[in-house]
Protein backbone atom coordinates (compact mmCIF):
# COMPACT_ATOMS: atom_id res chain seq x y z
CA UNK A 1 98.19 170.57 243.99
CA UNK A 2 99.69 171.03 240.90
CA UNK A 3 98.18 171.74 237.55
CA UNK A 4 99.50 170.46 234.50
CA UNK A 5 100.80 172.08 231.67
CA UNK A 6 98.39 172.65 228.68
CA UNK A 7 100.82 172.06 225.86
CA UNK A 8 104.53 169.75 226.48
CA UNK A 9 107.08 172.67 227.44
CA UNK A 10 110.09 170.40 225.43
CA UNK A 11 112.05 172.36 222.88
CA UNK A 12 111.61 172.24 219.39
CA UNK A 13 114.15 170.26 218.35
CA UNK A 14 113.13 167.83 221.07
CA UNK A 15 109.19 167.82 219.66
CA UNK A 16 110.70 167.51 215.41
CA UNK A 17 112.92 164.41 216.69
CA UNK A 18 109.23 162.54 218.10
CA UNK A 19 107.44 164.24 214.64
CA UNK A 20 110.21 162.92 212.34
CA UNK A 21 110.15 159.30 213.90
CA UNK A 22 106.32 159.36 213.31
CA UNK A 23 107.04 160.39 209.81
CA UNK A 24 109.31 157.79 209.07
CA UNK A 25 107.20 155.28 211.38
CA UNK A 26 104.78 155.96 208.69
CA UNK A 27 106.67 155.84 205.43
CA UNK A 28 107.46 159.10 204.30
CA UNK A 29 110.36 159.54 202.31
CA UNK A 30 113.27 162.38 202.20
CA UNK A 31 112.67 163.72 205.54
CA UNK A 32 114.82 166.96 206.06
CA UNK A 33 114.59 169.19 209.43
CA UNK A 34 115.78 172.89 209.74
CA UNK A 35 116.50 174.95 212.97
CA UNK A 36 115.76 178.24 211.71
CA UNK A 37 118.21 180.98 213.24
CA UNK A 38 117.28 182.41 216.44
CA UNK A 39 114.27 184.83 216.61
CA UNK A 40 113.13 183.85 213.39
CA UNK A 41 109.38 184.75 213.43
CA UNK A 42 108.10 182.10 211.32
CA UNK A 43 109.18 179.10 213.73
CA UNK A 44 112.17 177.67 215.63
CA UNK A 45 112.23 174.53 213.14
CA UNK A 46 111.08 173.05 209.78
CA UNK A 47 110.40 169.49 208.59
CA UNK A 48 110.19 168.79 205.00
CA UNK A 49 109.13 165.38 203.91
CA UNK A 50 107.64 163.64 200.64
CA UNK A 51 104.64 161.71 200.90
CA UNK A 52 103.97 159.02 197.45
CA UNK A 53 99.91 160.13 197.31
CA UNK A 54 97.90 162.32 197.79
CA UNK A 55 95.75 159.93 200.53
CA UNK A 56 99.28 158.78 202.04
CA UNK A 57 99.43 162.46 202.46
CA UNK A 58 96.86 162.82 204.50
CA UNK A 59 97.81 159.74 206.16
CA UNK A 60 100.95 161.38 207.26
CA UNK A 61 99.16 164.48 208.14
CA UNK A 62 96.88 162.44 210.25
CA UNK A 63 99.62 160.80 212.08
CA UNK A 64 101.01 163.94 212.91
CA UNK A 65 97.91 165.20 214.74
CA UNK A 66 97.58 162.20 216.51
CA UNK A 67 101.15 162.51 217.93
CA UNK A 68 100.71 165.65 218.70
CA UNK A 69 97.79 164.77 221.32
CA UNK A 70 99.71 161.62 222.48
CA UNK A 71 102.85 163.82 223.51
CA UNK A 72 100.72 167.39 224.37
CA UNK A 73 102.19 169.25 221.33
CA UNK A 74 100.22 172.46 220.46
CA UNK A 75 98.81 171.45 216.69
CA UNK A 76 97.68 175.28 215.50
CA UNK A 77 96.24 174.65 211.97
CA UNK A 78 96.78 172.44 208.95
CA UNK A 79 96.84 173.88 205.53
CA UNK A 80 95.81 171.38 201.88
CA UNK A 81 95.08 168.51 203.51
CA UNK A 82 92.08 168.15 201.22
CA UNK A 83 94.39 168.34 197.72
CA UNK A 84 96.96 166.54 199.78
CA UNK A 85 99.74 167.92 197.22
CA UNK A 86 101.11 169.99 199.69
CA UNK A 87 99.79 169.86 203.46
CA UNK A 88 101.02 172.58 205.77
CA UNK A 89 100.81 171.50 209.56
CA UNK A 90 101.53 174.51 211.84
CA UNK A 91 102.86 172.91 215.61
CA UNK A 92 103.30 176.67 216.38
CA UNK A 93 107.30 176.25 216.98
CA UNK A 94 107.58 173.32 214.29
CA UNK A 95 106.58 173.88 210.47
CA UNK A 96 105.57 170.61 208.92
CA UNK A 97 105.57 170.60 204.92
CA UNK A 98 104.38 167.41 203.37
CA UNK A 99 105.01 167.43 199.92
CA UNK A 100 103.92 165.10 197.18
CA UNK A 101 107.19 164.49 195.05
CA UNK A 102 105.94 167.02 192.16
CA UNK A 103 104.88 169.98 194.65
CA UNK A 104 108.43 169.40 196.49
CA UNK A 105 110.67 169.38 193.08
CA UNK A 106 108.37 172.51 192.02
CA UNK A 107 108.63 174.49 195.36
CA UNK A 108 112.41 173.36 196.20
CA UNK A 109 111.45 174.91 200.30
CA UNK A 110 115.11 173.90 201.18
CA UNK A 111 116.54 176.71 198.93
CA UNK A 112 114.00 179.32 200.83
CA UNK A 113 115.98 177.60 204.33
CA UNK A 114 118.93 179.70 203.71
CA UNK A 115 120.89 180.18 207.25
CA UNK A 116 119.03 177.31 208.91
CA UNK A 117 120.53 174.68 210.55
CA UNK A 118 119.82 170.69 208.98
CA UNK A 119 118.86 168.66 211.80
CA UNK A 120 119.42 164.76 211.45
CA UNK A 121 115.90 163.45 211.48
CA UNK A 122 114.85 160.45 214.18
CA UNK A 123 115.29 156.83 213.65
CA UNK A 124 112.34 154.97 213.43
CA UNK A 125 112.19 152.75 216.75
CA UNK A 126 112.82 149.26 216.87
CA UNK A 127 109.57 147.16 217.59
């Protein structure tokens, strides 16, 4: 007999292309994802998107977790979601920053990403 895994075994970029369609499934906008280089202790990847309130946010957020149980992701902690100006979701090997348009343009993340890779993000599926 054969137990299953606890958490999906895929590899990051495999997990942010399922977390970016979910995004987008869901109407965020500006979606960017990084492979951070090799090693790098914060994660393998990051996913940047902008949300257009604070509740759609959430929303987003919310989404997020729920994929995460759907597909077996490990979902370690989420960060603002009660402000919902700038939600941190921690997938353990995936960052998740949503961003309300002002936080984002404040915080500019993508010039911290220096020596990351952009990843295309995931088409939304066709229904």
């Amino acid at each position: 007999m054969t137990k299953d895994k606890k958490y999906s075994q895929l590899p990051a970029t495999a997990k942010a292309a399922i977390v970016s369609r979910s995004l987008l499934e869901h109407k965020c906008r500006d979606i960017s994802a990084f492979s951070l280089p090799p090693g790098d202790p914060l994660a393998e990847v990051v996913i940047l998107c902008t949300a257009s309130s604070s509740r759609h946010a959430r929303s987003l957020a919310d989404a997020v977790s729920e994929t995460c149980r759907e597909n077996k992701f490990e979902h370690m902690h989420t960060e603002g979601y009660q402000e919902g100006e700038w939600i941190l979701v921690d997938l353990n090997d995936i960052i998740l920053h949503i961003f309300l348009e002002s936080a984002r343009t404040r915080y500019k993340l993508e010039e911290l990403l220096n020596g990351a890779t952009p990843i295309a993000p995931e088409a939304p599926a066709k229904s």
